[in-house]
N, C-alpha and C. Protein backbone atom coordinates (compact mmCIF):
# COMPACT_ATOMS: atom_id res chain seq x y z
N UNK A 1 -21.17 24.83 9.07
CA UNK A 1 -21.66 23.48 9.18
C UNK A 1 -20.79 22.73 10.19
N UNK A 2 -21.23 22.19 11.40
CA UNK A 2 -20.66 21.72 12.39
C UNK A 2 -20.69 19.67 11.86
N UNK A 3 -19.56 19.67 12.07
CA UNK A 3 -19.57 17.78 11.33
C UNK A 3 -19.21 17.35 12.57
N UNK A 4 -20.01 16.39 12.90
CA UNK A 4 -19.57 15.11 14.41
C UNK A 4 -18.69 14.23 13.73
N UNK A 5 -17.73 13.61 14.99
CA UNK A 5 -16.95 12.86 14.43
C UNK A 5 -15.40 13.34 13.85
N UNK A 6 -14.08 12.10 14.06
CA UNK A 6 -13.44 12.84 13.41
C UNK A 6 -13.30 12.94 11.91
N UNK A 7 -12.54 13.77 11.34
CA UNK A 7 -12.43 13.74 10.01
C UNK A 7 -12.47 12.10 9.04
N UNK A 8 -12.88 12.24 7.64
CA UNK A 8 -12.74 10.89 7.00
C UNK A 8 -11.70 10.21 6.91
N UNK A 9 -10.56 11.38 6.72
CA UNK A 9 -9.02 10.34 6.66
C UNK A 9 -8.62 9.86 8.17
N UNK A 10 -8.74 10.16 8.69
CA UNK A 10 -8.99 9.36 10.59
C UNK A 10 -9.37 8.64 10.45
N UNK A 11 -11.20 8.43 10.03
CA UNK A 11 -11.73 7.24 10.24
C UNK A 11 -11.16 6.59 9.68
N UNK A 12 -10.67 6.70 8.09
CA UNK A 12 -10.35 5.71 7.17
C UNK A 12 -8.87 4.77 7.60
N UNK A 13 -8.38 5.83 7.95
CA UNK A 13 -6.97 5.42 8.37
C UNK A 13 -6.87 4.27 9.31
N UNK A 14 -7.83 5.15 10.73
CA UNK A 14 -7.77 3.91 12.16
C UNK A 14 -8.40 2.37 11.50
N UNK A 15 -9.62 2.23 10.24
CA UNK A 15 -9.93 1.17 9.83
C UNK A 15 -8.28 0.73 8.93
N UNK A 16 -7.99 0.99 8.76
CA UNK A 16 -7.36 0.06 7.79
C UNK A 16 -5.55 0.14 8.98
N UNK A 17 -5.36 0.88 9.65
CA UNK A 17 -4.72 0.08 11.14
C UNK A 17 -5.22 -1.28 10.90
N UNK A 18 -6.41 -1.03 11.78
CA UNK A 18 -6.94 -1.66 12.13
C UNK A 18 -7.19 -2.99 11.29
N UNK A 19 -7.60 -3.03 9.55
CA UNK A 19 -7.64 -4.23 9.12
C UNK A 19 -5.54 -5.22 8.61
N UNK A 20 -5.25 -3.65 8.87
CA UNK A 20 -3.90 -4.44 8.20
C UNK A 20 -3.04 -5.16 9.51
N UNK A 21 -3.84 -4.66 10.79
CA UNK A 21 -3.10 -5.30 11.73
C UNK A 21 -3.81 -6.76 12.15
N UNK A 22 -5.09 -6.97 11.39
CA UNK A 22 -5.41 -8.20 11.58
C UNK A 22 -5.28 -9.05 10.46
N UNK A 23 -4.93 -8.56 9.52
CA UNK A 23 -3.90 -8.88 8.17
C UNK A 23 -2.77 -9.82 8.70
N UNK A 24 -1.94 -8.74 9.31
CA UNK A 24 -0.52 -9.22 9.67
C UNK A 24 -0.55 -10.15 10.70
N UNK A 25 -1.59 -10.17 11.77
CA UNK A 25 -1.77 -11.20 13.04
C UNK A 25 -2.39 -12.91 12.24
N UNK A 26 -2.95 -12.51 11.15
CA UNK A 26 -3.57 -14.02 10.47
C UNK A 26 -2.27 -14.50 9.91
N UNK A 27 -1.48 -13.79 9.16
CA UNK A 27 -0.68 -14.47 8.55
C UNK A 27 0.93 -14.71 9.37
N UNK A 28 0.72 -14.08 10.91
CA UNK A 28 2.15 -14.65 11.37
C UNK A 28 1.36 -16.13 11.86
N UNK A 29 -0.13 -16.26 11.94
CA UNK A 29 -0.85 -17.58 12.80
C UNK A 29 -0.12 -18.37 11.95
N UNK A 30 -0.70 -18.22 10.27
CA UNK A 30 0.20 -19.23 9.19
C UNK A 30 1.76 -19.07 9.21
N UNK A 31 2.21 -18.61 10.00
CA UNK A 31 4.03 -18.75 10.01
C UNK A 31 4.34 -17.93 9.12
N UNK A 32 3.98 -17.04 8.48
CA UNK A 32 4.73 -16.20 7.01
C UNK A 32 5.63 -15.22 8.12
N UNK A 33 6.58 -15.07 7.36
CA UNK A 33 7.99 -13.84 7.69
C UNK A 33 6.74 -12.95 7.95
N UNK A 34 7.94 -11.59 8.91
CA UNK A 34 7.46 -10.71 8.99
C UNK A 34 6.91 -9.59 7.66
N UNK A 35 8.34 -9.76 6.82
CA UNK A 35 7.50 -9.13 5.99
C UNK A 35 6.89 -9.31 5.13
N UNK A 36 6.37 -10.90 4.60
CA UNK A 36 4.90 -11.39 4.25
C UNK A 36 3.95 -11.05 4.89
N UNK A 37 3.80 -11.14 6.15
CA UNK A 37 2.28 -10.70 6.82
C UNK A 37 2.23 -9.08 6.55
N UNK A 38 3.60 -8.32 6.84
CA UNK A 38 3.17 -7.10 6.82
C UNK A 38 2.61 -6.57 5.06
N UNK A 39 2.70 -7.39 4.10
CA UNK A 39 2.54 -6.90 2.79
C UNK A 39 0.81 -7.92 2.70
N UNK A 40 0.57 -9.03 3.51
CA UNK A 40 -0.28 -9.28 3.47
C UNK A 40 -1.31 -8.63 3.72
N UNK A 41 -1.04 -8.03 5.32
CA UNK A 41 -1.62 -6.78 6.30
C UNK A 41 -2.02 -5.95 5.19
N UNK A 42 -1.15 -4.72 4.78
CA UNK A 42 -1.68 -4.10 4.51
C UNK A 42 -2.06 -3.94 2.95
N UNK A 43 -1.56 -5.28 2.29
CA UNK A 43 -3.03 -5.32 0.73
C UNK A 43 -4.03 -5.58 1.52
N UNK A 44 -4.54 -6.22 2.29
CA UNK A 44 -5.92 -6.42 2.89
C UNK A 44 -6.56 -5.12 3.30
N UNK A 45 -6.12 -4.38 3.79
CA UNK A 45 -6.76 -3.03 3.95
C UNK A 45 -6.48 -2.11 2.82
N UNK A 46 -5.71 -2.21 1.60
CA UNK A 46 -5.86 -1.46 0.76
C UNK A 46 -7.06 -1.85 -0.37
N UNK A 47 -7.07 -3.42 -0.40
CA UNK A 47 -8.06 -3.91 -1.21
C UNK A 47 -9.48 -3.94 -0.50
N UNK A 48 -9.72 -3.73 0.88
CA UNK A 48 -10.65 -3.34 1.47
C UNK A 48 -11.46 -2.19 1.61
N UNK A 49 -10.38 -1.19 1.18
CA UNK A 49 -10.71 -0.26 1.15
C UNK A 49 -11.09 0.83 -0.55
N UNK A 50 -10.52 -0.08 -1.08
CA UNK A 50 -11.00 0.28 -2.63
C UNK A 50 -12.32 -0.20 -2.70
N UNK A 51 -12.54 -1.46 -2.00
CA UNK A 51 -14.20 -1.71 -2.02
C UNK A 51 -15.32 -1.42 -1.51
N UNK A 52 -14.57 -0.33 -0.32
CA UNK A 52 -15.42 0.52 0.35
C UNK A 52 -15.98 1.55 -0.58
N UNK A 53 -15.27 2.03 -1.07
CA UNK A 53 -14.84 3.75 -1.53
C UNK A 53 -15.66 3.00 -2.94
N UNK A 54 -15.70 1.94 -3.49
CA UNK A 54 -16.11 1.59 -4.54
C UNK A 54 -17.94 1.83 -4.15
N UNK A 55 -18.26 1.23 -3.08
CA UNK A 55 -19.42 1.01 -2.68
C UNK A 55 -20.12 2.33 -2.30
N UNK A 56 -19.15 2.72 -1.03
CA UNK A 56 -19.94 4.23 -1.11
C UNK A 56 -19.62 4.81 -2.21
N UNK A 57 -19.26 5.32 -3.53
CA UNK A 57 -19.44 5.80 -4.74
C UNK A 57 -20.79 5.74 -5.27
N UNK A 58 -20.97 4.24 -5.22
CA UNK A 58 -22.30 4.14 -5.96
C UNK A 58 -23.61 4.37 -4.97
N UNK A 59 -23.63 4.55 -3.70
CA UNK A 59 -24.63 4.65 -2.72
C UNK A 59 -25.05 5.65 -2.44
N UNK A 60 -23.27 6.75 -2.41
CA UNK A 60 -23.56 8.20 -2.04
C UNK A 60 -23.31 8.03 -0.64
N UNK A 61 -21.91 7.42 -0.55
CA UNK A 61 -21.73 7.95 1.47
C UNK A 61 -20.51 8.02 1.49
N UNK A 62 -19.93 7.98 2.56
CA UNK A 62 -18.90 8.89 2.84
C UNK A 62 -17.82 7.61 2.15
N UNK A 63 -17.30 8.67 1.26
CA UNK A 63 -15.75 8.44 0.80
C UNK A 63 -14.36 8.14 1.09
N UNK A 64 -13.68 7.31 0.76
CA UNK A 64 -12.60 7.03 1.60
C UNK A 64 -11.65 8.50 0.77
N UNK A 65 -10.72 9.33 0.95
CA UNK A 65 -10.03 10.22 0.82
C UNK A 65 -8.82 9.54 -0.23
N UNK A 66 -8.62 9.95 -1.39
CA UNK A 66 -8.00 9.54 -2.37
C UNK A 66 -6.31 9.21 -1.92
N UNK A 67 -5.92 10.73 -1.13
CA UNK A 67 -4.71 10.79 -0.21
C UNK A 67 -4.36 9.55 0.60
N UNK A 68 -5.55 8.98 0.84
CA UNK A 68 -5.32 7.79 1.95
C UNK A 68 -5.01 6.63 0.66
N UNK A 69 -5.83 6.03 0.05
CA UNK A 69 -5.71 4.98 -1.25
C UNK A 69 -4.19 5.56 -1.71
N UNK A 70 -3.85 6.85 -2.10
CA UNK A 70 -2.27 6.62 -2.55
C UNK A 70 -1.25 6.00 -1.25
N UNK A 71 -1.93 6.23 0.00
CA UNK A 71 -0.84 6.30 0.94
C UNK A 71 -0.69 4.93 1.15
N UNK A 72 -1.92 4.51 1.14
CA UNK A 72 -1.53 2.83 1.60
C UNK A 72 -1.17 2.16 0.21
N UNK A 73 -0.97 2.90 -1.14
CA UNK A 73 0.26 2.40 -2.29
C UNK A 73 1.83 2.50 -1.33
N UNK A 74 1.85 3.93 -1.43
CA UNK A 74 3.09 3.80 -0.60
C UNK A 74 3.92 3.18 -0.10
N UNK A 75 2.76 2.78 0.69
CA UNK A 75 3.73 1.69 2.35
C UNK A 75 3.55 0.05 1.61
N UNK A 76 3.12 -0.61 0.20
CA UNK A 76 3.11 -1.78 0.18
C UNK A 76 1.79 -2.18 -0.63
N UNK A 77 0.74 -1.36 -0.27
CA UNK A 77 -0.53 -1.96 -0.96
C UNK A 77 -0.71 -1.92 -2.33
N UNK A 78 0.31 -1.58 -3.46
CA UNK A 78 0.30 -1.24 -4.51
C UNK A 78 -0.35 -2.50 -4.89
N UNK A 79 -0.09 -3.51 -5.18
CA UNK A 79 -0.61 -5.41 -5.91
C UNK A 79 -1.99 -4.89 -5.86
N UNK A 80 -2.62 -4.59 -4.09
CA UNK A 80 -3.63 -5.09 -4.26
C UNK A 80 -4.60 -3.38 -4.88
N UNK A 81 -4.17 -2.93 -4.96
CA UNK A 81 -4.85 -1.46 -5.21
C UNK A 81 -4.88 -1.63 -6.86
N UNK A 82 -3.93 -2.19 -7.53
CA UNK A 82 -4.11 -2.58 -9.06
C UNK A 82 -5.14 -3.54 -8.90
N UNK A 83 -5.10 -4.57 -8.19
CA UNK A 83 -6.29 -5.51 -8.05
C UNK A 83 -7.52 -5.48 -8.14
N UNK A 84 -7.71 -3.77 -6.80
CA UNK A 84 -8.86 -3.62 -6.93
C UNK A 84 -9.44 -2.71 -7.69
N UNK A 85 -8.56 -1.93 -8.42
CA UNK A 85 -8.71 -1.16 -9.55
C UNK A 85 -9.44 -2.02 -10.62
N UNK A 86 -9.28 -2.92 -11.42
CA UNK A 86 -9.48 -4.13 -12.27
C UNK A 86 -10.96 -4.33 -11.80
N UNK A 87 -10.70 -5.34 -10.59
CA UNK A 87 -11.91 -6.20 -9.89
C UNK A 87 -12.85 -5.30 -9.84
N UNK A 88 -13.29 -3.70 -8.97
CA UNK A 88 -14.66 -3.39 -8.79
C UNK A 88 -14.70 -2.10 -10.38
N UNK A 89 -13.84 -1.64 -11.01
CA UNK A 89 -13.40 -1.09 -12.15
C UNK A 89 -13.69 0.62 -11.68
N UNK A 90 -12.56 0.59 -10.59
CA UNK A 90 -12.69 2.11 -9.73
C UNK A 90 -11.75 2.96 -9.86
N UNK A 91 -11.46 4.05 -9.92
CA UNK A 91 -10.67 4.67 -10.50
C UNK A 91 -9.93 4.68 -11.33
N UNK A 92 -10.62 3.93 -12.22
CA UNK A 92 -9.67 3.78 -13.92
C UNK A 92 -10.03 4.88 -14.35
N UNK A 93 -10.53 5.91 -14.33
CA UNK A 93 -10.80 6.79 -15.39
C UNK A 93 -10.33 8.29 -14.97
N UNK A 94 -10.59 8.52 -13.28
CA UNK A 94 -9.90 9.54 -13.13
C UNK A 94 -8.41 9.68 -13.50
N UNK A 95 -8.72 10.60 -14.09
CA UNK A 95 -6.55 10.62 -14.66
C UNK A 95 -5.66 11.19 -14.12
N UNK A 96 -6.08 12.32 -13.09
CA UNK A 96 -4.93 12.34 -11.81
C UNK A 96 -4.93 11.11 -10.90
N UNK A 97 -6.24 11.01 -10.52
CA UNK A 97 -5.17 9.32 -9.54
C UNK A 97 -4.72 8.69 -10.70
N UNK A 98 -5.27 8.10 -11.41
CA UNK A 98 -4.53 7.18 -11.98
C UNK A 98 -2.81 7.57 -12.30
N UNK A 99 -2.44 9.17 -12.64
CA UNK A 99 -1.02 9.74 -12.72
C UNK A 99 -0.26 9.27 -11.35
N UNK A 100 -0.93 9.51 -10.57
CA UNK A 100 -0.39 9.39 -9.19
C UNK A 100 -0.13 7.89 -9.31
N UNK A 101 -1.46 7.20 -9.11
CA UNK A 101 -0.76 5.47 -8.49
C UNK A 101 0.21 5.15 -9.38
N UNK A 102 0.36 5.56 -10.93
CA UNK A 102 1.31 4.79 -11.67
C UNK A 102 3.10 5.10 -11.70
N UNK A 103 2.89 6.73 -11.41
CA UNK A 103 4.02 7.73 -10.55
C UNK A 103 4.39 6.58 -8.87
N UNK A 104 3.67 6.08 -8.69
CA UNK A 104 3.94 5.54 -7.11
C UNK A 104 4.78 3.87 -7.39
N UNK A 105 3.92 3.44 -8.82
CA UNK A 105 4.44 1.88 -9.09
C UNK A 105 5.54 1.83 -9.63
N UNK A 106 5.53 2.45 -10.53
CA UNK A 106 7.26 2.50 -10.85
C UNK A 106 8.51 2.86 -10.62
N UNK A 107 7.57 4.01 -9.72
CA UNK A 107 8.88 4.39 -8.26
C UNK A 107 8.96 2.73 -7.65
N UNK A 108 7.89 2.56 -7.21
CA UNK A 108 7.94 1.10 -6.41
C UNK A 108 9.04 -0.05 -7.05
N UNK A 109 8.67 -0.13 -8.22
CA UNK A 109 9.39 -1.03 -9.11
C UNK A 109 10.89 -0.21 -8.96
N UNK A 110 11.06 0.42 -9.95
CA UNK A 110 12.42 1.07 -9.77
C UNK A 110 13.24 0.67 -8.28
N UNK A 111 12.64 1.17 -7.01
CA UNK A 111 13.18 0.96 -5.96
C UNK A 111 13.65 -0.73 -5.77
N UNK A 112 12.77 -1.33 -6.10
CA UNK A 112 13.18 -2.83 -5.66
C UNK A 112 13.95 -3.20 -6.53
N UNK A 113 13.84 -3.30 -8.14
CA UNK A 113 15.00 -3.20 -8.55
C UNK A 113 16.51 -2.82 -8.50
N UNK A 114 16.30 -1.72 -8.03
CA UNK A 114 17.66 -0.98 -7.49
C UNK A 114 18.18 -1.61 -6.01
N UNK A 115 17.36 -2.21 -5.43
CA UNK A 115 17.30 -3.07 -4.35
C UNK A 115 18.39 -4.31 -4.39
N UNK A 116 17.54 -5.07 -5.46
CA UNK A 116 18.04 -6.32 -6.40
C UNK A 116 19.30 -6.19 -6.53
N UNK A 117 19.33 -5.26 -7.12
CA UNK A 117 20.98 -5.11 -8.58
C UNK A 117 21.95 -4.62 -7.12
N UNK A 118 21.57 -4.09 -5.98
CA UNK A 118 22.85 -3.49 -5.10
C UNK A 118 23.18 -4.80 -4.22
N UNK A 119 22.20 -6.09 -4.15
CA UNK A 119 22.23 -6.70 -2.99
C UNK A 119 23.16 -7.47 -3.80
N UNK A 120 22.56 -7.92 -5.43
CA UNK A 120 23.75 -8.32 -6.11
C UNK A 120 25.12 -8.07 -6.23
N UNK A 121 25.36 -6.84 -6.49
CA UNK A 121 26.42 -6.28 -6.69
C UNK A 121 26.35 -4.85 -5.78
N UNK A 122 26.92 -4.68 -4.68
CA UNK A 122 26.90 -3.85 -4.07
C UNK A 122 27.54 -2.46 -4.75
N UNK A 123 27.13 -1.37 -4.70
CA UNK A 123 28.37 -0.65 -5.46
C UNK A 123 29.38 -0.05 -4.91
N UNK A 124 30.38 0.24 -5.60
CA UNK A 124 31.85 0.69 -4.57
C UNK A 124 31.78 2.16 -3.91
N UNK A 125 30.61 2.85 -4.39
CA UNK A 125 31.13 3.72 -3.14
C UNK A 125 30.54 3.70 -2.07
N UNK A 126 29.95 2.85 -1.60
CA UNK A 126 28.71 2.14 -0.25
C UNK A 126 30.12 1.89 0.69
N UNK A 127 30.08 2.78 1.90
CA UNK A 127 30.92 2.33 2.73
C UNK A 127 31.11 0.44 2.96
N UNK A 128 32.25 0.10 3.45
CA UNK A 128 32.21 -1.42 3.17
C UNK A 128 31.02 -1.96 4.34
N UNK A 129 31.23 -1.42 5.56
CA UNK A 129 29.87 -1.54 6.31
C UNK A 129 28.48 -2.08 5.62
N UNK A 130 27.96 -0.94 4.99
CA UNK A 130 26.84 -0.81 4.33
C UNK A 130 27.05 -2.29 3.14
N UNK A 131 28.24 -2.38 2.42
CA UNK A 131 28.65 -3.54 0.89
C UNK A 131 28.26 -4.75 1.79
N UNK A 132 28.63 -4.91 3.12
CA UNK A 132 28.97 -6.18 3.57
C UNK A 132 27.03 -6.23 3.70
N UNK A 133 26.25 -5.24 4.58
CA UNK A 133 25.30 -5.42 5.04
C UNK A 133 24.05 -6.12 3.28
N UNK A 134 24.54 -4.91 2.99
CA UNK A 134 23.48 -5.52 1.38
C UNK A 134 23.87 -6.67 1.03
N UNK A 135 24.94 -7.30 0.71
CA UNK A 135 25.26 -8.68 -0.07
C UNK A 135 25.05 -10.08 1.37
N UNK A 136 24.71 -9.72 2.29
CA UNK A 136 24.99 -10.48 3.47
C UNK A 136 25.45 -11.61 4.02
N UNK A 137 26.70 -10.62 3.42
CA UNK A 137 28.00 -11.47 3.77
C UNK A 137 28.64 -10.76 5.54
């Protein structure tokens, strides 16, 4: 079977480039930090894209690639991927993604926490370089 076009995670991917970079260009217009727009950026293409994948589900067309929905958890879209989990009620039931995104949030959580508590209190064996850079002093 010869398929035109490139693969789905391509397409899916260059769209959501594509929406998270007009994500991030709306919200530097409103002045937000860089890394507000960039978490703005790309929930907008993760919550865009759960409503794709929601839509073609029920239509019968091409699928956004599950690999891609964890990936853009990854990099930031986690908020809105719970969001749109809830809102169109899409992948609540499969129980490997669902293992996966929740494996991804509490890594997420964990990390920023651990984030928190070092910027607070740097710990002593962090070269002083690194102590000075986290507490920013």
């Amino acid at each position: 079977m010869n398929r035109r076009g490139p693969p789905p995670f391509v397409t899916f991917a260059l769209l959501a480039a594509a929406l998270a970079g007009a994500g991030i260009a709306l919200a530097r217009l409103a002045s937000l930090s860089w890394v507000l727009s960039y978490l703005a950026g790309i929930n907008l293409a993760t919550l865009s894209l759960y409503g794709w994948d929601k839509w073609a589900a029920v239509k019968d067309r091409l699928r956004v690639p599950e690999l891609l929905l964890h990936l853009l958890s990854v990099v930031g879209g986690t908020p809105a991927a719970f969001a749109a989990q809830s809102a169109f009620r899409h992948k609540t039931v499969k129980r490997s993604f669902q293992v996966a995104f929740w494996v991804i949030a509490v890594a997420q959580i964990a990390l920023i926490g651990t984030a928190l508590e070092w910027r607070a209190n740097p710990p002593g064996w962090l070269p002083p370089a690194a102590r000075s850079l986290l507490s920013g002093r």
